[in-house]
PDB file of N, CA and C in Angstrom:
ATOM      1  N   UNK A   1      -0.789  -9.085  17.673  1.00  0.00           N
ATOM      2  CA  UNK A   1      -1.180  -8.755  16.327  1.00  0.00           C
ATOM      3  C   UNK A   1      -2.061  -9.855  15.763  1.00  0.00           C
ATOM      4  N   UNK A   2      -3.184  -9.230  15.078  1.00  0.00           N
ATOM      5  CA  UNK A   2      -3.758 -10.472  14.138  1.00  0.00           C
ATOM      6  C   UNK A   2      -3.058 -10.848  12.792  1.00  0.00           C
ATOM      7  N   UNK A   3      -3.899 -11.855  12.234  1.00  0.00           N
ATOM      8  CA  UNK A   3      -2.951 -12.709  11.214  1.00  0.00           C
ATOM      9  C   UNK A   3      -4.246 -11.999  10.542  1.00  0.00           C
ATOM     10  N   UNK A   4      -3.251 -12.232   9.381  1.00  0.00           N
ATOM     11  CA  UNK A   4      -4.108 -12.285   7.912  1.00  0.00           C
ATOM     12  C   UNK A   4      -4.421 -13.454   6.723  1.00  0.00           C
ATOM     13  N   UNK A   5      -5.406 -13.572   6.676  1.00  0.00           N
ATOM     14  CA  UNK A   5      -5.549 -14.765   5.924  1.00  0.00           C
ATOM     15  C   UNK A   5      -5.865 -14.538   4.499  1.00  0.00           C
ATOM     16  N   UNK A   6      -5.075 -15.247   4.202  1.00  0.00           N
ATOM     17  CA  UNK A   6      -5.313 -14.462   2.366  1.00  0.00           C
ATOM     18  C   UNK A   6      -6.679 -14.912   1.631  1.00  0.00           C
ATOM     19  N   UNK A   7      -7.135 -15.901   2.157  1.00  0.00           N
ATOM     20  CA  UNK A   7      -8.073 -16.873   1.486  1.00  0.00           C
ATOM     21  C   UNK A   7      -9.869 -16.403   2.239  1.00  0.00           C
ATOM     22  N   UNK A   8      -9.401 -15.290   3.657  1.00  0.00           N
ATOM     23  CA  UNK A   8     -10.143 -14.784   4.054  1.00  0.00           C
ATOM     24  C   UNK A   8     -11.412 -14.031   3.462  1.00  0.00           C
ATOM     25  N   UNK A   9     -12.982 -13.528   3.607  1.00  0.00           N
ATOM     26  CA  UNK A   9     -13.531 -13.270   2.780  1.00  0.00           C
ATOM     27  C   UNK A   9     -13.290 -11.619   3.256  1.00  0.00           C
ATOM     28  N   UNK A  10     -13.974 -11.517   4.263  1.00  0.00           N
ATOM     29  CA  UNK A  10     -13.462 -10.333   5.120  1.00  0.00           C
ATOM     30  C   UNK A  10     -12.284  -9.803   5.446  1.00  0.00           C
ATOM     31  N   UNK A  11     -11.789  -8.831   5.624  1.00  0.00           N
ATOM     32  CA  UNK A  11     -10.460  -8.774   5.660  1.00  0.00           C
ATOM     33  C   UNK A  11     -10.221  -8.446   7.635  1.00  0.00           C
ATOM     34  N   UNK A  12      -9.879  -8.344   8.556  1.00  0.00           N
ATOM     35  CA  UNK A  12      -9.590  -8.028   9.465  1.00  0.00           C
ATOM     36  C   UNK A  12      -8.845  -7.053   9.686  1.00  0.00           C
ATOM     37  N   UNK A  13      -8.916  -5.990  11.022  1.00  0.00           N
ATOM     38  CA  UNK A  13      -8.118  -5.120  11.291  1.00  0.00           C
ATOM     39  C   UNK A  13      -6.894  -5.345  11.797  1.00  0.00           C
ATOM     40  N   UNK A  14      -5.989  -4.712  11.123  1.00  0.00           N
ATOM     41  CA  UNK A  14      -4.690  -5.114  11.939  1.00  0.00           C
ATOM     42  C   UNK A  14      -4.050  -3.900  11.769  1.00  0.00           C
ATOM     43  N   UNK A  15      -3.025  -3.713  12.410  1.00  0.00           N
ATOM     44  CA  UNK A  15      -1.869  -2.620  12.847  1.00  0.00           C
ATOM     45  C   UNK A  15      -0.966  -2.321  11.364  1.00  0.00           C
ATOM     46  N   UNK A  16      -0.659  -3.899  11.746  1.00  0.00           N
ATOM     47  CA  UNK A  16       0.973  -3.724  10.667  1.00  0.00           C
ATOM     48  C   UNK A  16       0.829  -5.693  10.522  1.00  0.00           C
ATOM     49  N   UNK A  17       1.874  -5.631   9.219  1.00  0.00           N
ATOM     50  CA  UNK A  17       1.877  -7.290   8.682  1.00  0.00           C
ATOM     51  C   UNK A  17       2.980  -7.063   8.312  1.00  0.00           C
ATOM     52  N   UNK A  18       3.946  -8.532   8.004  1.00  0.00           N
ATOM     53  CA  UNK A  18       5.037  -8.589   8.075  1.00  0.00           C
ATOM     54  C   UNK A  18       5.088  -8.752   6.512  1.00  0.00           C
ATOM     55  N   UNK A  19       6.407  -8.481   5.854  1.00  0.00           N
ATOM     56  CA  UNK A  19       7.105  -9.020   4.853  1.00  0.00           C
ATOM     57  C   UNK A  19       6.310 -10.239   4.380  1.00  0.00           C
ATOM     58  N   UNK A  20       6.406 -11.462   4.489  1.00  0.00           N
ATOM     59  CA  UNK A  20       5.922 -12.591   4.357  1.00  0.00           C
ATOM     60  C   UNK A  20       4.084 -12.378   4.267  1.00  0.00           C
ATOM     61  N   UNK A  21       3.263 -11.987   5.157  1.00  0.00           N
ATOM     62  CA  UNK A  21       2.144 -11.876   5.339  1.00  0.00           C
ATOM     63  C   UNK A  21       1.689 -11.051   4.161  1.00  0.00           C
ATOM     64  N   UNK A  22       2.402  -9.527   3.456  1.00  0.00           N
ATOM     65  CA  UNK A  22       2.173  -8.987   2.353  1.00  0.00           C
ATOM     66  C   UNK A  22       2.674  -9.930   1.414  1.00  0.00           C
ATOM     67  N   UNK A  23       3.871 -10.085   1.231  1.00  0.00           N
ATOM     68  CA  UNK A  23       3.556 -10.957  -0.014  1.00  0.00           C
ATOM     69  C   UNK A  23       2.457 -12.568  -0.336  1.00  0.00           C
ATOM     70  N   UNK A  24       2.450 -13.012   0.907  1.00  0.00           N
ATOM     71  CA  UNK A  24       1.016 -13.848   0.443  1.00  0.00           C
ATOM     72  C   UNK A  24       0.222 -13.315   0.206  1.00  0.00           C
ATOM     73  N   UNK A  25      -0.589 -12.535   0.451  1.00  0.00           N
ATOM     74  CA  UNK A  25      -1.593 -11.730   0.770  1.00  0.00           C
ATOM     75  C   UNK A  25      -1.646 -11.027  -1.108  1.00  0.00           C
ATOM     76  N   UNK A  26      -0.789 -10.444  -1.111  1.00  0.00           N
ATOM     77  CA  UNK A  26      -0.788 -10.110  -2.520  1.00  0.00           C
ATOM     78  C   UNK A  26      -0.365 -10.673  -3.703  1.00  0.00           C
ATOM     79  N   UNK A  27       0.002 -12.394  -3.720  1.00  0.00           N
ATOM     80  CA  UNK A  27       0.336 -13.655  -4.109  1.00  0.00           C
ATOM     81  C   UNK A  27       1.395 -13.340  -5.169  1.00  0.00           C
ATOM     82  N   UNK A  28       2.739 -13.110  -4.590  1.00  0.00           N
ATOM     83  CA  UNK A  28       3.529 -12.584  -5.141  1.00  0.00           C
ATOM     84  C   UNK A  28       5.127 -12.723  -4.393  1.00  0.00           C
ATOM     85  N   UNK A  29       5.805 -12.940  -4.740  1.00  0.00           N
ATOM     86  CA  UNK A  29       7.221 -13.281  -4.089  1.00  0.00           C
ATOM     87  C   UNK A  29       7.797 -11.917  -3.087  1.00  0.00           C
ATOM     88  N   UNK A  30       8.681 -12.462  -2.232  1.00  0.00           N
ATOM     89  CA  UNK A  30       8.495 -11.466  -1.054  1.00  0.00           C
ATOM     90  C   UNK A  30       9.500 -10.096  -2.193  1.00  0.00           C
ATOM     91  N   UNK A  31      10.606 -10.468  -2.809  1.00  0.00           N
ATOM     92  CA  UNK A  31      11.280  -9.941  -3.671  1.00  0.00           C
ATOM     93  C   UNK A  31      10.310  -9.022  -4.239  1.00  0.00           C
ATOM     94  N   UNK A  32       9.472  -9.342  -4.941  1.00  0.00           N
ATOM     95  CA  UNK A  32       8.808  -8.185  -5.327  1.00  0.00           C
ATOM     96  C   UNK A  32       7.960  -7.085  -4.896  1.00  0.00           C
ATOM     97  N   UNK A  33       7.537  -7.291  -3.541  1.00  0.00           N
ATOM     98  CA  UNK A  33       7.658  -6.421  -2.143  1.00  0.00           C
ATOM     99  C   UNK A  33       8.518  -5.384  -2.272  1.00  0.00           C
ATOM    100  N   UNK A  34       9.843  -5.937  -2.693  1.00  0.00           N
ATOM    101  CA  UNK A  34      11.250  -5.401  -2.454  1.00  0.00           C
ATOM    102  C   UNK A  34      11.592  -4.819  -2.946  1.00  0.00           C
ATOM    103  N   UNK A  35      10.898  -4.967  -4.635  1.00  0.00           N
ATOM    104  CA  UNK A  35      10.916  -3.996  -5.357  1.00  0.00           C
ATOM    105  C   UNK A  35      10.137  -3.061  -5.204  1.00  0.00           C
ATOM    106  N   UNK A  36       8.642  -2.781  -4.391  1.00  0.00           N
ATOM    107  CA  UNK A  36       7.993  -1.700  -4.027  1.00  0.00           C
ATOM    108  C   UNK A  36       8.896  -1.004  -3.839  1.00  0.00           C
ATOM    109  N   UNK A  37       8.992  -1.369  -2.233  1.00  0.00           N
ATOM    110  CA  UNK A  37       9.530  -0.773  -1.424  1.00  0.00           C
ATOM    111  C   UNK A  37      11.000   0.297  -2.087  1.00  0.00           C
ATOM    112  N   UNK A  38      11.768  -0.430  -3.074  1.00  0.00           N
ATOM    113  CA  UNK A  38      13.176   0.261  -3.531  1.00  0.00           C
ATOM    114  C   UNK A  38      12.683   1.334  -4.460  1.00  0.00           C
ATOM    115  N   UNK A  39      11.351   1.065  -5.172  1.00  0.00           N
ATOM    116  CA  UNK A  39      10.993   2.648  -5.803  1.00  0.00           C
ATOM    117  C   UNK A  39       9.650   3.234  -5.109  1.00  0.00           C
ATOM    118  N   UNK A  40       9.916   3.192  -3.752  1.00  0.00           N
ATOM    119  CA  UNK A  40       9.025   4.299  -3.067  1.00  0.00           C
ATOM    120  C   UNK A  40       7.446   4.185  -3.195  1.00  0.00           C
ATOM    121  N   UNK A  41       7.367   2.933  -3.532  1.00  0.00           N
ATOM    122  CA  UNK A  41       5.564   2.877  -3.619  1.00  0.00           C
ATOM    123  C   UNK A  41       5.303   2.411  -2.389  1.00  0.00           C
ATOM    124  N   UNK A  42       6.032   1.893  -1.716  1.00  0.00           N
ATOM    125  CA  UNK A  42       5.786   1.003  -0.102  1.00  0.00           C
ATOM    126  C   UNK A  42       6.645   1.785   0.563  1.00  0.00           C
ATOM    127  N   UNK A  43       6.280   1.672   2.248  1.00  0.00           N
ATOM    128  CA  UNK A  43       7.254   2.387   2.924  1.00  0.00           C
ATOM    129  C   UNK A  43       6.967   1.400   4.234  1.00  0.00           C
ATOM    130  N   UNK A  44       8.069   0.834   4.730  1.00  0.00           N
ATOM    131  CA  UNK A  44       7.930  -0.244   6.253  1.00  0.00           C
ATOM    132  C   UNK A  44       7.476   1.179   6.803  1.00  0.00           C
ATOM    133  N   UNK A  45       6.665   0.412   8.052  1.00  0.00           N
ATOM    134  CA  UNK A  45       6.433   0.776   9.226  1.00  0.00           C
ATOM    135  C   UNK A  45       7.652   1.577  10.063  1.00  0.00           C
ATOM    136  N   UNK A  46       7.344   2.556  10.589  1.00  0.00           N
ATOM    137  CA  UNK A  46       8.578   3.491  11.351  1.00  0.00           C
ATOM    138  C   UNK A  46       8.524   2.388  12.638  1.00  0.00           C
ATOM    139  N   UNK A  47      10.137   2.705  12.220  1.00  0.00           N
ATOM    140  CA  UNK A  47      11.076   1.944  13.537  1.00  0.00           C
ATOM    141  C   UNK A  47      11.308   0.244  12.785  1.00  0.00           C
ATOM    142  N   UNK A  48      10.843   0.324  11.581  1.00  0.00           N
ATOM    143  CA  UNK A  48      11.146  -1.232  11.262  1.00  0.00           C
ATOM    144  C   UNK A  48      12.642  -0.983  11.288  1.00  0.00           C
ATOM    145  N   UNK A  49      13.647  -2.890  11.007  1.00  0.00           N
ATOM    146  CA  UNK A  49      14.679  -2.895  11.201  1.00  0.00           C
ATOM    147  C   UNK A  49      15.401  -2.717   9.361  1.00  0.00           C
ATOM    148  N   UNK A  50      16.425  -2.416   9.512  1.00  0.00           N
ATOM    149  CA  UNK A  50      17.092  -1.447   8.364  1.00  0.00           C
ATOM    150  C   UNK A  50      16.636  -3.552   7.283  1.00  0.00           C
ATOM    151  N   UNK A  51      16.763  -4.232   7.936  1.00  0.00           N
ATOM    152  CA  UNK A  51      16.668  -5.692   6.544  1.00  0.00           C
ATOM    153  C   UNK A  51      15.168  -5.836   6.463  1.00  0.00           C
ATOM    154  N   UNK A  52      14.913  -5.959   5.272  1.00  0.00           N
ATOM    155  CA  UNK A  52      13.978  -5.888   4.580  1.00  0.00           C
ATOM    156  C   UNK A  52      13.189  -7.369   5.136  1.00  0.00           C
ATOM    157  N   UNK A  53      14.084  -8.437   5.387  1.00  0.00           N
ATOM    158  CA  UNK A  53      13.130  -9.912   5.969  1.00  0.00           C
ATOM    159  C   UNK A  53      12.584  -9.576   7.339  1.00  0.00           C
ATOM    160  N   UNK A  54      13.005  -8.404   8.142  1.00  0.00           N
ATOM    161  CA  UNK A  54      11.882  -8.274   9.541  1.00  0.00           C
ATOM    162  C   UNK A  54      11.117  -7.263   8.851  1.00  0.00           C
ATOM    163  N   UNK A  55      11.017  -6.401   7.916  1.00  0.00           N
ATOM    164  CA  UNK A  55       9.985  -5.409   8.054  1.00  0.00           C
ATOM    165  C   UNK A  55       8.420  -5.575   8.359  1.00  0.00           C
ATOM    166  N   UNK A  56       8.268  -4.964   9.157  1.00  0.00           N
ATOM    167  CA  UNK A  56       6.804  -4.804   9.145  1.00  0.00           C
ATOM    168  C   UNK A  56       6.035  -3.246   8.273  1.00  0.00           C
ATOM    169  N   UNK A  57       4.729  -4.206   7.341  1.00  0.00           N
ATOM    170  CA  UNK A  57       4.282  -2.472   6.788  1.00  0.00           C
ATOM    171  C   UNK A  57       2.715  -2.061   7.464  1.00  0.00           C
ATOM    172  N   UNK A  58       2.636  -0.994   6.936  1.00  0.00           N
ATOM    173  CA  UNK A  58       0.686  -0.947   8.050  1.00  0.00           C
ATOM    174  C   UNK A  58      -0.072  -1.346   6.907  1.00  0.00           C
ATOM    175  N   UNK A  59      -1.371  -2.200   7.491  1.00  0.00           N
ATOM    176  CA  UNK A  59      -2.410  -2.511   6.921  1.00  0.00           C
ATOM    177  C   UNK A  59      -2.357  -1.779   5.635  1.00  0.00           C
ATOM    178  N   UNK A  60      -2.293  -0.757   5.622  1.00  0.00           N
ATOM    179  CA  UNK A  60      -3.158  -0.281   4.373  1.00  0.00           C
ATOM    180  C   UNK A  60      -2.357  -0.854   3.017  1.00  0.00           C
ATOM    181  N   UNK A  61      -1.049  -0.726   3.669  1.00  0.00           N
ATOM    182  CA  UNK A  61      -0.011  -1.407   2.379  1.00  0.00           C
ATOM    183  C   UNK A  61      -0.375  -2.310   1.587  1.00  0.00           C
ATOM    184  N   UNK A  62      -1.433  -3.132   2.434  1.00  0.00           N
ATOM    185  CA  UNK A  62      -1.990  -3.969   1.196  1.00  0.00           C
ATOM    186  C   UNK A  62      -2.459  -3.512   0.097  1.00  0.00           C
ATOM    187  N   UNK A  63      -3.540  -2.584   0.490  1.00  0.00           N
ATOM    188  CA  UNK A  63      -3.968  -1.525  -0.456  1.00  0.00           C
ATOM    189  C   UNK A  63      -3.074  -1.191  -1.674  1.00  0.00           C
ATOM    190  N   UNK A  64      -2.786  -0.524  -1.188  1.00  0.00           N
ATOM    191  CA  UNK A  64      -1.655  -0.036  -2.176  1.00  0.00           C
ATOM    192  C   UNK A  64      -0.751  -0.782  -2.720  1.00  0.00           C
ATOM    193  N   UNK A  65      -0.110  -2.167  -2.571  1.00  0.00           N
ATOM    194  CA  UNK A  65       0.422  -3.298  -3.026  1.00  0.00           C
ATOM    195  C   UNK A  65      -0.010  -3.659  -4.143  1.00  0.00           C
ATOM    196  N   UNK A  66      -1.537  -3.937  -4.024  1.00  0.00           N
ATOM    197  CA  UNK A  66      -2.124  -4.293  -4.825  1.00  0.00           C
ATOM    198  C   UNK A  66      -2.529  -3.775  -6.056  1.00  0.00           C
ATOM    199  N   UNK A  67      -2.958  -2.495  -5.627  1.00  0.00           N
ATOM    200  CA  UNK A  67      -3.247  -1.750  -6.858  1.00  0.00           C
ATOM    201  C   UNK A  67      -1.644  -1.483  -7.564  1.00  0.00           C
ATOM    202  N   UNK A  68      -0.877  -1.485  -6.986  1.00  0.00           N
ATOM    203  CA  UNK A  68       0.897  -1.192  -7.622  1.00  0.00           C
ATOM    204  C   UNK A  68       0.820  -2.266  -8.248  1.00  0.00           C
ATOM    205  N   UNK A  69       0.515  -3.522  -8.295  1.00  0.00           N
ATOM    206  CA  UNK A  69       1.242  -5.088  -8.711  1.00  0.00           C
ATOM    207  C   UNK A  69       0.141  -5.083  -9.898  1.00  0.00           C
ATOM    208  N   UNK A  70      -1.275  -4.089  -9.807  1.00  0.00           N
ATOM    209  CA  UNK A  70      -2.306  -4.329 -10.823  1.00  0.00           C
ATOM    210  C   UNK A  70      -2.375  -3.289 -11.933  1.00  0.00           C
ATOM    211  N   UNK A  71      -1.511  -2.567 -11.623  1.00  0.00           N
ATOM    212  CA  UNK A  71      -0.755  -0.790 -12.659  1.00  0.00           C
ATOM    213  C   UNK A  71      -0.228  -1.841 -13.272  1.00  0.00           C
ATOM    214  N   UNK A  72       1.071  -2.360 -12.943  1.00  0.00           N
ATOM    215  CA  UNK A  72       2.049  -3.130 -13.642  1.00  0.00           C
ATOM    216  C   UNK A  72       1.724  -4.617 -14.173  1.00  0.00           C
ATOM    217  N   UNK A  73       0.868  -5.025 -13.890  1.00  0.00           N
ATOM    218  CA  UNK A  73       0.646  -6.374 -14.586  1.00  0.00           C
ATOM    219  C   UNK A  73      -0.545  -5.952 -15.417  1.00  0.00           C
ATOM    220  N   UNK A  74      -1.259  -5.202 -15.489  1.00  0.00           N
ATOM    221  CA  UNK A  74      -2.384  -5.352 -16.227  1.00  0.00           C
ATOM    222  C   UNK A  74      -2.249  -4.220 -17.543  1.00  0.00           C
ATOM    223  N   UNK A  75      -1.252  -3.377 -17.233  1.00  0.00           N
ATOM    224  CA  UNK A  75      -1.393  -2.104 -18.087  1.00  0.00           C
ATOM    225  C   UNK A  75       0.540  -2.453 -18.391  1.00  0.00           C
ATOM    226  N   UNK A  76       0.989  -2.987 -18.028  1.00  0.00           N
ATOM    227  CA  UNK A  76       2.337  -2.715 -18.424  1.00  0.00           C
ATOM    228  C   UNK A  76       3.362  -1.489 -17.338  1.00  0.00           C
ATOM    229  N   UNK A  77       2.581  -0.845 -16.837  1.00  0.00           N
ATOM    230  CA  UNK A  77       3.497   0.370 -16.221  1.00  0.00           C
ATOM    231  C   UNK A  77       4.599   0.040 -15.503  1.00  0.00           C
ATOM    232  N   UNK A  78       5.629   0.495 -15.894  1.00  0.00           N
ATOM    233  CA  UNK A  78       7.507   0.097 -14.879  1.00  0.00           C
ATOM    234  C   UNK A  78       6.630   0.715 -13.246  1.00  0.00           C
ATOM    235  N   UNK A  79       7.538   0.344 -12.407  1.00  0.00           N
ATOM    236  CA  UNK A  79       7.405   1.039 -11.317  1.00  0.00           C
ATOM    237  C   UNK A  79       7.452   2.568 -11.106  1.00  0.00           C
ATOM    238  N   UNK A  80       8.567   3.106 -11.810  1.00  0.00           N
ATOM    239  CA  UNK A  80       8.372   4.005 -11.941  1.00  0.00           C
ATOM    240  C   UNK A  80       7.258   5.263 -11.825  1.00  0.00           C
ATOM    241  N   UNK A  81       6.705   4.582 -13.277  1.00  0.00           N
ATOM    242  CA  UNK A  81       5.042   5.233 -13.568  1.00  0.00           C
ATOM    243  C   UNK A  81       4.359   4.666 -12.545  1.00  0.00           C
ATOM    244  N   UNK A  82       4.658   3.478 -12.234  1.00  0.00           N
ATOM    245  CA  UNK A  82       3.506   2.795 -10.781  1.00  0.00           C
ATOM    246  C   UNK A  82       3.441   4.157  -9.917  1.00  0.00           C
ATOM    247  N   UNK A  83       4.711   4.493  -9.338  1.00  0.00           N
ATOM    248  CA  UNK A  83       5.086   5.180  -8.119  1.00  0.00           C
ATOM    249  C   UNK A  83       4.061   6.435  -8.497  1.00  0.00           C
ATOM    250  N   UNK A  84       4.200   7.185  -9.780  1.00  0.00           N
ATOM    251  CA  UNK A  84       3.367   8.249  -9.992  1.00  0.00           C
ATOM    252  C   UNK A  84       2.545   8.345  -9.638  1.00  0.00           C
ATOM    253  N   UNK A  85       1.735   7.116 -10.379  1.00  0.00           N
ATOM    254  CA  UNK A  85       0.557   7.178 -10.848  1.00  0.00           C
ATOM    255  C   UNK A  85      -0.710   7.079  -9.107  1.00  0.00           C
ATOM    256  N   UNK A  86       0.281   6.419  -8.534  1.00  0.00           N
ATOM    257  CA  UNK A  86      -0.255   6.456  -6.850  1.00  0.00           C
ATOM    258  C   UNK A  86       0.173   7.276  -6.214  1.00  0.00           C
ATOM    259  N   UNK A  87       1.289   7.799  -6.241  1.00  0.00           N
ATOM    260  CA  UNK A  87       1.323   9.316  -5.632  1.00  0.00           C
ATOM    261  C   UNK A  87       0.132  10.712  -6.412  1.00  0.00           C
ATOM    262  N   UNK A  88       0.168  10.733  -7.658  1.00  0.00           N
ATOM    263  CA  UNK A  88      -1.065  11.021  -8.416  1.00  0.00           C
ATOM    264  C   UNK A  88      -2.559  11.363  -7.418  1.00  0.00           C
ATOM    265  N   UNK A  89      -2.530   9.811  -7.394  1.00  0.00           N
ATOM    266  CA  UNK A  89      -4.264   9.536  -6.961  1.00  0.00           C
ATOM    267  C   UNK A  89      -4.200   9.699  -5.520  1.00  0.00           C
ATOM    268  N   UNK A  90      -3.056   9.695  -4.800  1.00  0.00           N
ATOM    269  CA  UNK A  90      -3.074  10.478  -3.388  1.00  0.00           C
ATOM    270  C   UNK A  90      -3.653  11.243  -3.600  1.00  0.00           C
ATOM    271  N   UNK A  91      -2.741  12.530  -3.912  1.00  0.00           N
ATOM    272  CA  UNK A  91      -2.967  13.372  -3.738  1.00  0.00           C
ATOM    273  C   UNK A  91      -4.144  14.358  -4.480  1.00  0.00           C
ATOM    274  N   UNK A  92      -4.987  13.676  -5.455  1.00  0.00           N
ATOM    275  CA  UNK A  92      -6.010  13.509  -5.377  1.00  0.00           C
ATOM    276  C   UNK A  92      -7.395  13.126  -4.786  1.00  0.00           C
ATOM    277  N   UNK A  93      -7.070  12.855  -3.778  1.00  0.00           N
ATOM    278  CA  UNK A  93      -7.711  12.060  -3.040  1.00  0.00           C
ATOM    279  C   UNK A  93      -7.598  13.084  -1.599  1.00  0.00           C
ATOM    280  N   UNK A  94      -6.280  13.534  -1.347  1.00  0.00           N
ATOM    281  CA  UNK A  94      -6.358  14.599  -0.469  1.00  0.00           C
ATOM    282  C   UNK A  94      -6.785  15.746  -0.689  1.00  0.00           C
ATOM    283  N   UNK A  95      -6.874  16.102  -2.505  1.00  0.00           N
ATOM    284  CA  UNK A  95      -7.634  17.492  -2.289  1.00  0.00           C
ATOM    285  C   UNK A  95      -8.838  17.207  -2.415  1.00  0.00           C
ATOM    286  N   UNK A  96      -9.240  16.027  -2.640  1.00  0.00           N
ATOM    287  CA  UNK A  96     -10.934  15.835  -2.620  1.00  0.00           C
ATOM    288  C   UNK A  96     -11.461  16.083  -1.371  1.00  0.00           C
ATOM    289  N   UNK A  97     -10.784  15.545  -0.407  1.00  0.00           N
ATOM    290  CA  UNK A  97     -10.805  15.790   0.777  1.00  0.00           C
ATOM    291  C   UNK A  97     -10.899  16.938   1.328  1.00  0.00           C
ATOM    292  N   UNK A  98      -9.954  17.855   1.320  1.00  0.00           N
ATOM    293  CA  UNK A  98      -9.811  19.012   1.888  1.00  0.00           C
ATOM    294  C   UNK A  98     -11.177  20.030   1.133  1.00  0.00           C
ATOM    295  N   UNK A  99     -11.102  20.021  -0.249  1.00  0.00           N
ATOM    296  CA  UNK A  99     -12.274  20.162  -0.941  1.00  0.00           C
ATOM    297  C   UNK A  99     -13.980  20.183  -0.504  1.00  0.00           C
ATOM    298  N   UNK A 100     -13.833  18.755   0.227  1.00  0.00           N
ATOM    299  CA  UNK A 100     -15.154  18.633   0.816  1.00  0.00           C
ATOM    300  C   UNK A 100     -15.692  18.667   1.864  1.00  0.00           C
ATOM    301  N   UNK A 101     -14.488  19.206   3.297  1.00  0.00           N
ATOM    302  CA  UNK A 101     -14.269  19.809   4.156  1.00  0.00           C
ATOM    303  C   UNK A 101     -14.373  21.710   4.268  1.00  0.00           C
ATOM    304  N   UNK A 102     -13.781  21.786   3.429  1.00  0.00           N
ATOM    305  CA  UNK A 102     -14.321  23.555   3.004  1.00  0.00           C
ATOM    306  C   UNK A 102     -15.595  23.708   2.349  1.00  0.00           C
ATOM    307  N   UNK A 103     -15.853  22.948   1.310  1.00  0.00           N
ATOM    308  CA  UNK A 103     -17.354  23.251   1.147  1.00  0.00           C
ATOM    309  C   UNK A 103     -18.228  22.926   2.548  1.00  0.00           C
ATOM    310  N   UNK A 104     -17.702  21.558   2.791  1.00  0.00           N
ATOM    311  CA  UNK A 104     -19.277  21.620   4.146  1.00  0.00           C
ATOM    312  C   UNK A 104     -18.853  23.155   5.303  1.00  0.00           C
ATOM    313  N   UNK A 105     -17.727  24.130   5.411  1.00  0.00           N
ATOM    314  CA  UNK A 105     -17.331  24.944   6.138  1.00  0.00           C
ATOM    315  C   UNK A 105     -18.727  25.786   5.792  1.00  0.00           C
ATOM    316  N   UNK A 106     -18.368  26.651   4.444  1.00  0.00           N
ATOM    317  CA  UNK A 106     -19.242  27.095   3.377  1.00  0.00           C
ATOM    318  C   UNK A 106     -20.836  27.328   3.638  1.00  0.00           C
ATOM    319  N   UNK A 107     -20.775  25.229   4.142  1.00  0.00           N
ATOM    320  CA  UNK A 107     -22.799  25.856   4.263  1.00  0.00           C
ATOM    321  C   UNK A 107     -23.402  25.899   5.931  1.00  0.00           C
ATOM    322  N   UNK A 108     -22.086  26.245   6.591  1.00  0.00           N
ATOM    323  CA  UNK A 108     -22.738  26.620   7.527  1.00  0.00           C
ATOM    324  C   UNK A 108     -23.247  27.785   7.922  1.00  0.00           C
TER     325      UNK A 108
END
């Protein structure tokens, strides 16, 4: 696996990052990871181990870490509304998708 460097300009491809590696990365205590994860905005990697100090999550988690830690620090939102508001823009994001997959069907 590659490392992630938080201080990096580029970001690198990687699989999955550990507990520790997300919370540097998103400069934030691993605990509050922990709290993602307990209201469903994060989800470890399948097959991680049931304790939260080995989990590994996939890359993208950063993603989404971030924008969760930037709902709630910048606007006030509980997790709660965090959890929505990114399940929300999923699935927004999937019908844009599917959306622009049937239209290009359309002009053929």
């Amino acid at each position: 696996m590659k490392k992630i460097c938080p201080s990096a300009i580029e970001a690198e491809v990687v699989e999955t990052v550990t507990l520790t590696q997300l919370s540097r990365s998103c400069a934030v205590p691993a605990d509050r990871i922990l709290d993602l994860v307990e209201h469903g905005i994060l989800e470890p990697a399948e097959g991680a181990p049931r304790s939260g100090a080995d989990w590994r999550f996939h890359a993208v988690s950063l993603t989404r870490a971030t924008a969760a830690l930037r709902l709630s620090r910048d606007l006030g939102v509980n997790l709660r509304g965090v959890a929505l508001i990114l399940d929300l823009l999923d699935d927004r994001d999937r019908l844009a998708r599917r959306l622009h997959r049937y239209e290009a069907g359309m002009r053929r």
